[in-house]
N, C-alpha and C. Protein backbone atom coordinates (compact mmCIF):
# COMPACT_ATOMS: atom_id res chain seq x y z
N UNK A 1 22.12 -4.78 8.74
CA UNK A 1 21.47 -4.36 7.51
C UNK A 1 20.25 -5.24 7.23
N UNK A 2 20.20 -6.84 7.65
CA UNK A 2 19.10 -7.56 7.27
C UNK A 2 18.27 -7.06 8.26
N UNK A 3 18.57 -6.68 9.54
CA UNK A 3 17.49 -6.22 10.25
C UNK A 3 16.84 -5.11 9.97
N UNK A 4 16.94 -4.02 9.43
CA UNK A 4 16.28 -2.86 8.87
C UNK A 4 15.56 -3.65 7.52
N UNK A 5 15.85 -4.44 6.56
CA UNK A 5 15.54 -4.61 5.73
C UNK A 5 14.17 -5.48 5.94
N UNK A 6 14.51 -6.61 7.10
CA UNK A 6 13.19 -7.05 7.54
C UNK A 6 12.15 -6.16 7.93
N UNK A 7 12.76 -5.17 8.64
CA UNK A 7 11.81 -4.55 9.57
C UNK A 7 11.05 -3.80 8.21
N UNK A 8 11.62 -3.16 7.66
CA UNK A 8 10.98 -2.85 6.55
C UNK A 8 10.19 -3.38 5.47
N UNK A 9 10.52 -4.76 5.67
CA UNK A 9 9.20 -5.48 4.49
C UNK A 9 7.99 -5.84 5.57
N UNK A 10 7.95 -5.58 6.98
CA UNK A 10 6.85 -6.40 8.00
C UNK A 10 6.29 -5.17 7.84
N UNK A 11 6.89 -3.80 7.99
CA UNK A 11 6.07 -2.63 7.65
C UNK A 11 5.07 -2.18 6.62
N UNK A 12 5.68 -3.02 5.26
CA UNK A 12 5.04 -2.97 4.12
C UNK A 12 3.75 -4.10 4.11
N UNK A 13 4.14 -5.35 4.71
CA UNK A 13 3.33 -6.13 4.65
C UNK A 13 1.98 -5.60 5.61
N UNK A 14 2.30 -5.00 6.77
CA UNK A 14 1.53 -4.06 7.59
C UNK A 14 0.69 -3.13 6.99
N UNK A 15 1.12 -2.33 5.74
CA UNK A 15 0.32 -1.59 5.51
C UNK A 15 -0.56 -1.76 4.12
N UNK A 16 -0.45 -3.17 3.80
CA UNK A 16 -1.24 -3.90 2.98
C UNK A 16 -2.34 -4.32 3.56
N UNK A 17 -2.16 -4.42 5.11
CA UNK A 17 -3.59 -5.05 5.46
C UNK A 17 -4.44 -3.78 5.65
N UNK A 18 -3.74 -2.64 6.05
CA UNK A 18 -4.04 -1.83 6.29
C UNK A 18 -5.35 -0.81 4.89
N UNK A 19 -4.50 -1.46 3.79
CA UNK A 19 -5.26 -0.64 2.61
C UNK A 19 -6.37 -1.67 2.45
N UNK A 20 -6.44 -3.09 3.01
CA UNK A 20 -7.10 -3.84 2.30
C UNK A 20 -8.78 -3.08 3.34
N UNK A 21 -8.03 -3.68 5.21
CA UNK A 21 -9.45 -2.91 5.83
C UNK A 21 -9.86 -1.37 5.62
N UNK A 22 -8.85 -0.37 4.43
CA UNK A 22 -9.87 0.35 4.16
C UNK A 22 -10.74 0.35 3.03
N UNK A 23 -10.19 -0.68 2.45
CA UNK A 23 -10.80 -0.82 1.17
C UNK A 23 -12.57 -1.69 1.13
N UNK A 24 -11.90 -2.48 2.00
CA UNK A 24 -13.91 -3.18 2.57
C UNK A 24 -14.63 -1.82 4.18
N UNK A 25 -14.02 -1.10 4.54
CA UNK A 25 -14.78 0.09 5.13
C UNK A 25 -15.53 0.77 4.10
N UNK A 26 -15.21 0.75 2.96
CA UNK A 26 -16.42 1.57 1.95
C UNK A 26 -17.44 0.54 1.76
N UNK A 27 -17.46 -1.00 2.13
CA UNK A 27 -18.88 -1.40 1.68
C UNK A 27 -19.75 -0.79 3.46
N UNK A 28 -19.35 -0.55 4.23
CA UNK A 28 -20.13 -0.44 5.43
C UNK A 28 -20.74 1.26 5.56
N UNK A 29 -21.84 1.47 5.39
CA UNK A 29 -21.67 2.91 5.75
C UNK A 29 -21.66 3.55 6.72
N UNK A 30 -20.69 4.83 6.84
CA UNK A 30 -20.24 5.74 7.27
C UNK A 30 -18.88 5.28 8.21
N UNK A 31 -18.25 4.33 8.05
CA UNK A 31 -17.42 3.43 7.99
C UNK A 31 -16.34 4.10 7.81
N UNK A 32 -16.26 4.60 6.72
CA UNK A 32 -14.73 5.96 6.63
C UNK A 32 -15.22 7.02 7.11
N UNK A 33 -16.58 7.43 7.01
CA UNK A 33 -16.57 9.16 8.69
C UNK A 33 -16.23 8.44 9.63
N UNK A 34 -15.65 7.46 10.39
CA UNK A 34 -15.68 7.29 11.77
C UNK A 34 -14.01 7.79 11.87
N UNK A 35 -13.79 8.16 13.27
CA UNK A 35 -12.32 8.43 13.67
C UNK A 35 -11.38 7.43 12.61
N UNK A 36 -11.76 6.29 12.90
CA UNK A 36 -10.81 5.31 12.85
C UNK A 36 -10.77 5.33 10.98
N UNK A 37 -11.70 5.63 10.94
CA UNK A 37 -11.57 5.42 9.01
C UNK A 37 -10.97 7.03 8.65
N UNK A 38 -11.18 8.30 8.95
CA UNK A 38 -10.56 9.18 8.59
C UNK A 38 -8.97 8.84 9.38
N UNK A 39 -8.56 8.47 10.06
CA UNK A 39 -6.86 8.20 10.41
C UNK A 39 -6.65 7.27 9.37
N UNK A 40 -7.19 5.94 8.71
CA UNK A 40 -7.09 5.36 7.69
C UNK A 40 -6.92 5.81 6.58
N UNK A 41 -7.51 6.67 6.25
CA UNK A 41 -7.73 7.56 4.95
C UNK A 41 -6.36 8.73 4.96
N UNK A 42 -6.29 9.03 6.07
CA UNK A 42 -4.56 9.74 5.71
C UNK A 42 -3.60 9.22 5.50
N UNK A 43 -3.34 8.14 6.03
CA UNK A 43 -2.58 6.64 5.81
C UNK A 43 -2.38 6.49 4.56
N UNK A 44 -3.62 5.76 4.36
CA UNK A 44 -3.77 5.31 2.70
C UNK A 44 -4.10 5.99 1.63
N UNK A 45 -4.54 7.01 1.75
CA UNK A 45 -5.00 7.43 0.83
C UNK A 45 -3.85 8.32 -0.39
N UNK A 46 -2.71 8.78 0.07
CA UNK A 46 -1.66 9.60 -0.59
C UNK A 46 -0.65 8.00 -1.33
N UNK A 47 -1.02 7.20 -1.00
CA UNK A 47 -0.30 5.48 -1.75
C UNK A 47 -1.40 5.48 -3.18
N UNK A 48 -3.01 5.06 -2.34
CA UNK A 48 -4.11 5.09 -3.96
C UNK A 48 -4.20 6.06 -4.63
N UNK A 49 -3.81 7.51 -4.28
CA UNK A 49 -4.17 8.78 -5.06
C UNK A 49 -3.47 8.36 -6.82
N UNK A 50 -2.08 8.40 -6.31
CA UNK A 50 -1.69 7.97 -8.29
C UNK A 50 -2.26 7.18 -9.17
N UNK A 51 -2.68 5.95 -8.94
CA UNK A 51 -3.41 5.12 -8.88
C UNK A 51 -4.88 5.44 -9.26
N UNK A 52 -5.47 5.60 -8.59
CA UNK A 52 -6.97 6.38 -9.12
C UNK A 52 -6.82 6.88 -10.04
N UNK A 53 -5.49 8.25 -10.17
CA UNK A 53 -5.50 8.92 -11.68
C UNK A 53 -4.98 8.11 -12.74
N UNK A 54 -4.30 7.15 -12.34
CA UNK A 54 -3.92 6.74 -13.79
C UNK A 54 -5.22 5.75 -14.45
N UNK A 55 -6.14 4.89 -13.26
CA UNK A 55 -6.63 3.87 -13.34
C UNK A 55 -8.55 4.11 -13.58
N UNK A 56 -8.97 4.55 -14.41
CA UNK A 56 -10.34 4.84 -14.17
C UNK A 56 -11.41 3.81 -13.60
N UNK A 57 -12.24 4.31 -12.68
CA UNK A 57 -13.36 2.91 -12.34
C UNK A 57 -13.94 2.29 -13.68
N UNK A 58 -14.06 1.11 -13.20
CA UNK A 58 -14.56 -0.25 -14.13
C UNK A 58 -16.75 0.36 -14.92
N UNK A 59 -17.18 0.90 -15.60
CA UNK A 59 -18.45 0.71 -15.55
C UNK A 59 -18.84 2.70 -14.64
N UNK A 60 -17.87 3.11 -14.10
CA UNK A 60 -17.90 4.18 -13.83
C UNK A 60 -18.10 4.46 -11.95
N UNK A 61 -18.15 2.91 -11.66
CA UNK A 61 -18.65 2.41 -10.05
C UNK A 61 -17.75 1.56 -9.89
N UNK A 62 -16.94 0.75 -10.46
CA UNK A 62 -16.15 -0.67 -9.81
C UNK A 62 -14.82 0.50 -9.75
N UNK A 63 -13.86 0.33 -8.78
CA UNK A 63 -12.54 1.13 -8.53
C UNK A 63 -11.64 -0.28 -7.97
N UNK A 64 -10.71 -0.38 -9.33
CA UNK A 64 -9.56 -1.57 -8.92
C UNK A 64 -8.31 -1.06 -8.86
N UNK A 65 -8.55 0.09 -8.89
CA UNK A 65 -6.76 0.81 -8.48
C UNK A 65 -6.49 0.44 -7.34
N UNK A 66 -7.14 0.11 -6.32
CA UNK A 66 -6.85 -0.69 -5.26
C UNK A 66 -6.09 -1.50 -5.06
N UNK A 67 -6.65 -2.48 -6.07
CA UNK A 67 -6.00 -4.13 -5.98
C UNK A 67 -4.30 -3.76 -6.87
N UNK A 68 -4.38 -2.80 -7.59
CA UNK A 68 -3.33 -2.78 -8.94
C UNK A 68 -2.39 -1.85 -7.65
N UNK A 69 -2.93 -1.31 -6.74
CA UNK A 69 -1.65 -0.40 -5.67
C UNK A 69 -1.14 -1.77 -4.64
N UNK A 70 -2.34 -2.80 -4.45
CA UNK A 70 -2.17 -4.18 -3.77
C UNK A 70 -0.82 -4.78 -3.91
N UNK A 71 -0.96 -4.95 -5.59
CA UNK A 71 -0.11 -5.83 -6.40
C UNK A 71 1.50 -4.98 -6.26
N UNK A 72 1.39 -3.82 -6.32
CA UNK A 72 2.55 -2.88 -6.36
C UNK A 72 3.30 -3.23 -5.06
N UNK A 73 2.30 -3.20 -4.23
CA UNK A 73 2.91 -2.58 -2.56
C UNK A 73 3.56 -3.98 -2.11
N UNK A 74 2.64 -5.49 -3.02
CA UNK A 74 3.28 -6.29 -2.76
C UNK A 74 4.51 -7.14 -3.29
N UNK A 75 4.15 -6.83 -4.52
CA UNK A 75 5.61 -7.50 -5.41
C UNK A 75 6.75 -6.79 -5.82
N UNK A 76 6.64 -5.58 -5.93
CA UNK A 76 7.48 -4.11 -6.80
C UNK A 76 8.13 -3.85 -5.79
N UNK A 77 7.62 -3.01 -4.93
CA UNK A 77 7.77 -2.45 -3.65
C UNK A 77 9.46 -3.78 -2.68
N UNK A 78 8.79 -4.81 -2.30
CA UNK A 78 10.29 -5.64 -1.76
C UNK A 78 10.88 -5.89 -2.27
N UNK A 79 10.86 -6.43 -3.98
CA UNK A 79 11.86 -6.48 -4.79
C UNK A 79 12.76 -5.55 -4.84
N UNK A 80 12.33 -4.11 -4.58
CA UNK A 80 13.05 -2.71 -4.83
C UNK A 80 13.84 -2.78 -3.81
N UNK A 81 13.33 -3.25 -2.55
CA UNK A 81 14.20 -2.80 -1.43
C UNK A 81 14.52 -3.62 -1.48
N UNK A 82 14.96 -5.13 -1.62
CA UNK A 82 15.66 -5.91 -1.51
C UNK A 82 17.02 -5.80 -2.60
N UNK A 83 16.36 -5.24 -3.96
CA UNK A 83 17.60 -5.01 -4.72
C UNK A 83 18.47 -3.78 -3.72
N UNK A 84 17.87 -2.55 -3.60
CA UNK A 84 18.65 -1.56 -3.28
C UNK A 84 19.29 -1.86 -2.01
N UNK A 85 18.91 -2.77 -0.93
CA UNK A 85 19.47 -3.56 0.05
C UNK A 85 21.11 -4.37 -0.55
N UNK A 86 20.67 -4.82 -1.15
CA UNK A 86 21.54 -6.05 -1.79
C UNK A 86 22.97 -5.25 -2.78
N UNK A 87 22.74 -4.03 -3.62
CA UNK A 87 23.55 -3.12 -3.47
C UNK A 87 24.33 -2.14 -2.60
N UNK A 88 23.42 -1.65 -1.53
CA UNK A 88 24.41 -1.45 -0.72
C UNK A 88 25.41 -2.05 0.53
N UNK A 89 24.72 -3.28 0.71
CA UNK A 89 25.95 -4.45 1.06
C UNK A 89 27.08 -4.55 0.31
N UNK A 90 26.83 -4.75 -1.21
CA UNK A 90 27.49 -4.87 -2.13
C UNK A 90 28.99 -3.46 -1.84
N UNK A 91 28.17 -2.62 -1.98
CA UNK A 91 28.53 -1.14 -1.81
C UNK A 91 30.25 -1.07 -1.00
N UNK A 92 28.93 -0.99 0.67
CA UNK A 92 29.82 -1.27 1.73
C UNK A 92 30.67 -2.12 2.12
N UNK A 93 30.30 -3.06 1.41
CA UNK A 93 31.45 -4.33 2.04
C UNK A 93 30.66 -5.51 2.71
């Protein structure tokens, strides 16, 4: 059970870096048209979508729903699975 549970927070931690290099591909242009940024953008982009709607840009140009999906993916997110981990040990035995 700790091994799924690891494997599952290296995944999460994985796809934090993942939102971060798409998040500096928008200062480069055309950076997200390339292959590698549209496979990025299917990735990430269905995690920031809620996020964007709840979170409006700063000035109508700054977008920190980013950092606020950052903060989620990093603190919320393993706590959850570590609780729901930690219950079903509990659970099972």
């Amino acid at each position: 059970m700790q091994l799924i549970l690891g494997l599952l927070l290296q995944l999460i931690y994985i796809y934090g870096y993942l939102i971060i290099i798409y998040i500096l591909m928008s200062w480069f242009p055309g950076a997200r048209e390339s292959q590698f940024g549209y496979f990025l953008g299917r990735i990430v982009e269905p995690f920031l979508e809620p996020f964007r709607r709840i979170i409006p840009p700063i000035g109508g140009m700054i977008d920190i729903s980013p950092i606020v999906a950052l903060l989620v993916l990093r603190f919320l997110v393993p706590r959850g699975l570590i609780e729901i981990f930690s219950m079903l040990e509990s659970f099972l035995g």
